[in-house]
C-alpha atoms as a PDB file:
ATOM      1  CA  UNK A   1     -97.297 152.036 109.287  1.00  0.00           C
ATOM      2  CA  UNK A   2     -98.143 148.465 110.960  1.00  0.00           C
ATOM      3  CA  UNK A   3     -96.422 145.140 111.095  1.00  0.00           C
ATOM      4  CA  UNK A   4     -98.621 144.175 108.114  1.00  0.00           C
ATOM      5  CA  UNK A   5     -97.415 147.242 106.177  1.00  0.00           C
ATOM      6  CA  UNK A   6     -93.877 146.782 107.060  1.00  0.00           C
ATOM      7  CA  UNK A   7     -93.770 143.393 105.607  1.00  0.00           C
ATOM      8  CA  UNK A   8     -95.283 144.311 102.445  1.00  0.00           C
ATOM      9  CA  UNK A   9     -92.759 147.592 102.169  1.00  0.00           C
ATOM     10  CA  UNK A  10     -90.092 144.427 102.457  1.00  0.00           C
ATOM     11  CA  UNK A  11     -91.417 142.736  99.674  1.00  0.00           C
ATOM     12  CA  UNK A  12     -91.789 145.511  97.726  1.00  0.00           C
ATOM     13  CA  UNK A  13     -88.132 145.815  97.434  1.00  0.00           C
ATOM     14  CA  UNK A  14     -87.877 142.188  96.857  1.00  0.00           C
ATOM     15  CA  UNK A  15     -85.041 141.702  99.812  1.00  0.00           C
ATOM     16  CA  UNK A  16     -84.712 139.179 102.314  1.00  0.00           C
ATOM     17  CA  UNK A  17     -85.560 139.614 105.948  1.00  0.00           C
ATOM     18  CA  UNK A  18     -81.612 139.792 106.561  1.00  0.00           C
ATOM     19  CA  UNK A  19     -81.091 142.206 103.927  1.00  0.00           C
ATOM     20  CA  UNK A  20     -83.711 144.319 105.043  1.00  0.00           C
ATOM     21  CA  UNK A  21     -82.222 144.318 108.739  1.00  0.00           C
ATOM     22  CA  UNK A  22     -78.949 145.506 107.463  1.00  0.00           C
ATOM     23  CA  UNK A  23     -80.745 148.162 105.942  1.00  0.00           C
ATOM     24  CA  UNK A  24     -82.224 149.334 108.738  1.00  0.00           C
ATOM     25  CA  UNK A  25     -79.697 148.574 111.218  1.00  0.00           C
ATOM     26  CA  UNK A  26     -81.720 145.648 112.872  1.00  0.00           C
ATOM     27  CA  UNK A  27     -81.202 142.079 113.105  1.00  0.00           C
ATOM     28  CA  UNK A  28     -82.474 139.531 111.291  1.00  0.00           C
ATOM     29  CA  UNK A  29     -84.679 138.066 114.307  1.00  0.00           C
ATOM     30  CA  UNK A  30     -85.993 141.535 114.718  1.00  0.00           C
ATOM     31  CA  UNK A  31     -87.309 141.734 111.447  1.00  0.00           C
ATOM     32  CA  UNK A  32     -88.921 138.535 111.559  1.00  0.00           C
ATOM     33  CA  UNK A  33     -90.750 139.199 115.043  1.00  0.00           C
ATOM     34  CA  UNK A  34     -91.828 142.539 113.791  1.00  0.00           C
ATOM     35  CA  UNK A  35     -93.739 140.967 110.476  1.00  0.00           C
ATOM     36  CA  UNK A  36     -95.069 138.152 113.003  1.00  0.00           C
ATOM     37  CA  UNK A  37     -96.472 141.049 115.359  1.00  0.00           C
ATOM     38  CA  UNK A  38     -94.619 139.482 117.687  1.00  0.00           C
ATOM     39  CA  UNK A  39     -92.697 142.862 118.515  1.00  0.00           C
ATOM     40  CA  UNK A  40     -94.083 146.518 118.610  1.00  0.00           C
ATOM     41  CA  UNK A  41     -92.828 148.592 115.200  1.00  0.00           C
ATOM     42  CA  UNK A  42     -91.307 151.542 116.805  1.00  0.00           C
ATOM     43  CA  UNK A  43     -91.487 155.109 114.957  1.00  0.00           C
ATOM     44  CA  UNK A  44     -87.809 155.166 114.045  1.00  0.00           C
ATOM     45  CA  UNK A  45     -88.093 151.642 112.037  1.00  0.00           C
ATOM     46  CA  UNK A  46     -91.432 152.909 110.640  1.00  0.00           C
ATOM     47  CA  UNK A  47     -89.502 156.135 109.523  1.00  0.00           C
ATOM     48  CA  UNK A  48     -86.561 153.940 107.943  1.00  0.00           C
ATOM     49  CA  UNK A  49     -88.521 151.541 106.258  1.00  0.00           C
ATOM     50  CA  UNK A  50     -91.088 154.278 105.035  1.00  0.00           C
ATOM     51  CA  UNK A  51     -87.560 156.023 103.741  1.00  0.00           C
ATOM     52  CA  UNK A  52     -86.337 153.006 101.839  1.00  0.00           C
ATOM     53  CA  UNK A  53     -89.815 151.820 100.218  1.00  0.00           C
ATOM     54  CA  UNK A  54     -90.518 155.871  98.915  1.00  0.00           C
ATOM     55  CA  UNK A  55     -89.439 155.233  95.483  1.00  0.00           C
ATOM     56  CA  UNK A  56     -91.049 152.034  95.440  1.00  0.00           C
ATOM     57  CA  UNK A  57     -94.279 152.354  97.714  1.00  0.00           C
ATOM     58  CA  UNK A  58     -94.812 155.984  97.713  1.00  0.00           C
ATOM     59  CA  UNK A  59     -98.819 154.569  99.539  1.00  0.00           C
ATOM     60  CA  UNK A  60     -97.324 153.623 102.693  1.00  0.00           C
ATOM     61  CA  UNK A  61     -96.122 156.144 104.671  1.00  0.00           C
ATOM     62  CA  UNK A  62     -95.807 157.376 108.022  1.00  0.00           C
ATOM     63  CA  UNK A  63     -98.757 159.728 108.449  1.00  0.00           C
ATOM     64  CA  UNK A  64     -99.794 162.503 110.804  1.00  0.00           C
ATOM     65  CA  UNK A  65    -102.476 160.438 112.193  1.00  0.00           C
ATOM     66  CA  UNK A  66    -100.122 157.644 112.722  1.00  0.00           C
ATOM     67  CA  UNK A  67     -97.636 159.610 114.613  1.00  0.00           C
ATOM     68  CA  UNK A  68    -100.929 160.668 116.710  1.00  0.00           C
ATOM     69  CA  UNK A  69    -102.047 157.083 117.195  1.00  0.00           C
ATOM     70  CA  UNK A  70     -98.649 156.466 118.465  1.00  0.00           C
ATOM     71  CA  UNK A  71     -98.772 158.939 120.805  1.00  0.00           C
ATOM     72  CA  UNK A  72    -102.076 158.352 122.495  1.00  0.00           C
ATOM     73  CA  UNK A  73    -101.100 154.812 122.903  1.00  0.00           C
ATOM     74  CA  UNK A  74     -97.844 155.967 124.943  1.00  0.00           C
ATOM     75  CA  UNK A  75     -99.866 157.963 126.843  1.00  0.00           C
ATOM     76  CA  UNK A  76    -102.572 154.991 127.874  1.00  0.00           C
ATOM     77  CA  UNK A  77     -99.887 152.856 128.549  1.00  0.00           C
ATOM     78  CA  UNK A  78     -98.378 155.685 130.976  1.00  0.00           C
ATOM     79  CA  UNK A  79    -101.749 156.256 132.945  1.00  0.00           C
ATOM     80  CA  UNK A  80    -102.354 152.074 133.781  1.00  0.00           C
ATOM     81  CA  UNK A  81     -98.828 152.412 134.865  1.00  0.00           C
ATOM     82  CA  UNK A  82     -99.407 154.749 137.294  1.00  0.00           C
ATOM     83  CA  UNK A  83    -102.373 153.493 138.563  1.00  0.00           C
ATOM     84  CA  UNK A  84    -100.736 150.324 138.407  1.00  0.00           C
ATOM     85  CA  UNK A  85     -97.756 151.808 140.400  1.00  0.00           C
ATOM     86  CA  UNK A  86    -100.490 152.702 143.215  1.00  0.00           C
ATOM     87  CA  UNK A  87    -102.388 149.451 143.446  1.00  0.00           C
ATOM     88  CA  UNK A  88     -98.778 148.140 144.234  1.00  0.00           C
ATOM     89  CA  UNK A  89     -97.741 150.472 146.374  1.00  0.00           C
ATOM     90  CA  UNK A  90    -101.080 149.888 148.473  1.00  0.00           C
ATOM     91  CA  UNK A  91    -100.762 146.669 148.563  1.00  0.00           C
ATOM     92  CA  UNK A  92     -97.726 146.260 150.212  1.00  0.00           C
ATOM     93  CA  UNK A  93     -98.865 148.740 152.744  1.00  0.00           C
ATOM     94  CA  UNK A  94    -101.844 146.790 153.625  1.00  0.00           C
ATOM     95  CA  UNK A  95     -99.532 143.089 153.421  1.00  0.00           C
ATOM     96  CA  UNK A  96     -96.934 144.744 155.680  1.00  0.00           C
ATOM     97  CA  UNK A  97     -99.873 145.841 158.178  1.00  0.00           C
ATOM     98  CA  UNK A  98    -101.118 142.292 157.751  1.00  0.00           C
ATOM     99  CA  UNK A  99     -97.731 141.032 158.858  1.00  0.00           C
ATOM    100  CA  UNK A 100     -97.643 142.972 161.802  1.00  0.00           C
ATOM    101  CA  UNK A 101    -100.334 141.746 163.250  1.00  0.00           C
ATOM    102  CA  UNK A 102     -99.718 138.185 162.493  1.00  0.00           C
ATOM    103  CA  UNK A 103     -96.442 138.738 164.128  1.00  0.00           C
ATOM    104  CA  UNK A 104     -97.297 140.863 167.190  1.00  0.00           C
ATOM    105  CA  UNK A 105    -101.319 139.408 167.486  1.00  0.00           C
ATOM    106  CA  UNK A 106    -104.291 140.625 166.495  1.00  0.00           C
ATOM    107  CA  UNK A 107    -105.027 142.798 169.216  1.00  0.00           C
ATOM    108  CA  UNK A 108    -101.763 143.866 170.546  1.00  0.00           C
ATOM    109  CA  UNK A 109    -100.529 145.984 167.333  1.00  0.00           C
ATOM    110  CA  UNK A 110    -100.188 149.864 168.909  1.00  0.00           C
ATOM    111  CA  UNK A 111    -102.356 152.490 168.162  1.00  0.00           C
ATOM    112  CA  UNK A 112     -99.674 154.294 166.600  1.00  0.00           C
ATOM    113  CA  UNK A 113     -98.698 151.535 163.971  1.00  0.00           C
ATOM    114  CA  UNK A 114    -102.741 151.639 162.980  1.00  0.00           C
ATOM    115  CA  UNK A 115    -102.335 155.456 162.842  1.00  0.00           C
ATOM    116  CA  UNK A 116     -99.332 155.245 160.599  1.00  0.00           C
ATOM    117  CA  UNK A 117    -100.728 152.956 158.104  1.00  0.00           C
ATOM    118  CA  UNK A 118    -103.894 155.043 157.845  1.00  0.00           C
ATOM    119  CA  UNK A 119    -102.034 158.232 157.066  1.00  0.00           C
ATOM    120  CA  UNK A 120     -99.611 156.562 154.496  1.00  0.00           C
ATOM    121  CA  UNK A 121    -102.368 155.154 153.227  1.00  0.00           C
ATOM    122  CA  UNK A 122    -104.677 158.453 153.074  1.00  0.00           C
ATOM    123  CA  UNK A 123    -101.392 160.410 151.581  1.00  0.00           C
ATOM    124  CA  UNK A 124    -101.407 157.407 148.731  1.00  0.00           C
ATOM    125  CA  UNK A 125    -104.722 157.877 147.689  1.00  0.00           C
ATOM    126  CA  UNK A 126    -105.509 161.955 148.236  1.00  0.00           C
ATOM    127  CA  UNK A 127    -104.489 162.537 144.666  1.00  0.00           C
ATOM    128  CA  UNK A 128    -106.895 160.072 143.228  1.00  0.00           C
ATOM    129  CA  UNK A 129    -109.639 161.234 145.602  1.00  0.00           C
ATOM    130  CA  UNK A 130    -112.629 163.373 144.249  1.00  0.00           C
ATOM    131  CA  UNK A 131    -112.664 167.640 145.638  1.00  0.00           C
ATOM    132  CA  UNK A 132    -116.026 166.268 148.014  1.00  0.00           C
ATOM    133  CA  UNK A 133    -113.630 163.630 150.272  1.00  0.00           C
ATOM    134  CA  UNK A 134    -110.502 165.534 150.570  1.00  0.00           C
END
């Protein structure tokens, strides 16, 4: 089911956007930003509003292929995190590093502090590394 859907399921049953947030133990608001697209439909409120519209709409439903959809999108949204997670991560390695030297001068950060960056910053990125450069 989509916002779209969700709206029309709604009018089907010819309430109100309060009524049909006491029905499905929302808020009023919520309702409204859900029809607007304004605010993801979650599986539960798809569920519940697919529940209340099956004498009524008995067309829209919460299908299989939805359920996949919904899945898959979790997933994507999980992997860019992640990555997302390590571009951060690296970032404040290599601002850190740049604050060292700014602080101590450009040629009199140790050896060691250049070692330690490289090998927090080679553990970082291993995972992501193709079998050939490991």
């Amino acid at each position: 089911m989509n916002n779209r859907e969700f709206k029309e399921v709604r009018l089907s049953l010819g309430l109100t956007q309060a009524e049909f947030a006491t029905q499905l133990g929302l808020t009023r608001e919520t309702v409204c930003r859900i029809e607007r697209c304004a605010f993801p439909l979650s599986r539960r409120v798809s569920l519940s509003a697919a529940n209340l519209s099956k004498p009524v709409m008995t067309q829209v439903h919460e299908s299989e292929s939805d359920l996949r959809s919904h899945d898959n999108e979790a997933l994507d949204i999980a992997s860019r995190l992640d990555a997302m997670s390590l571009l951060i991560r690296l970032d404040t390695m290599i601002f850190n590093f740049r604050l060292s030297r700014q602080v101590y001068g450009r040629n009199k950060v140790s050896g060691k502090h250049v070692a330690e960056f490289l090998s927090a910053l080679r553990s970082e990125i291993r995972p992501y590394l193709p079998e050939s450069l490991k």
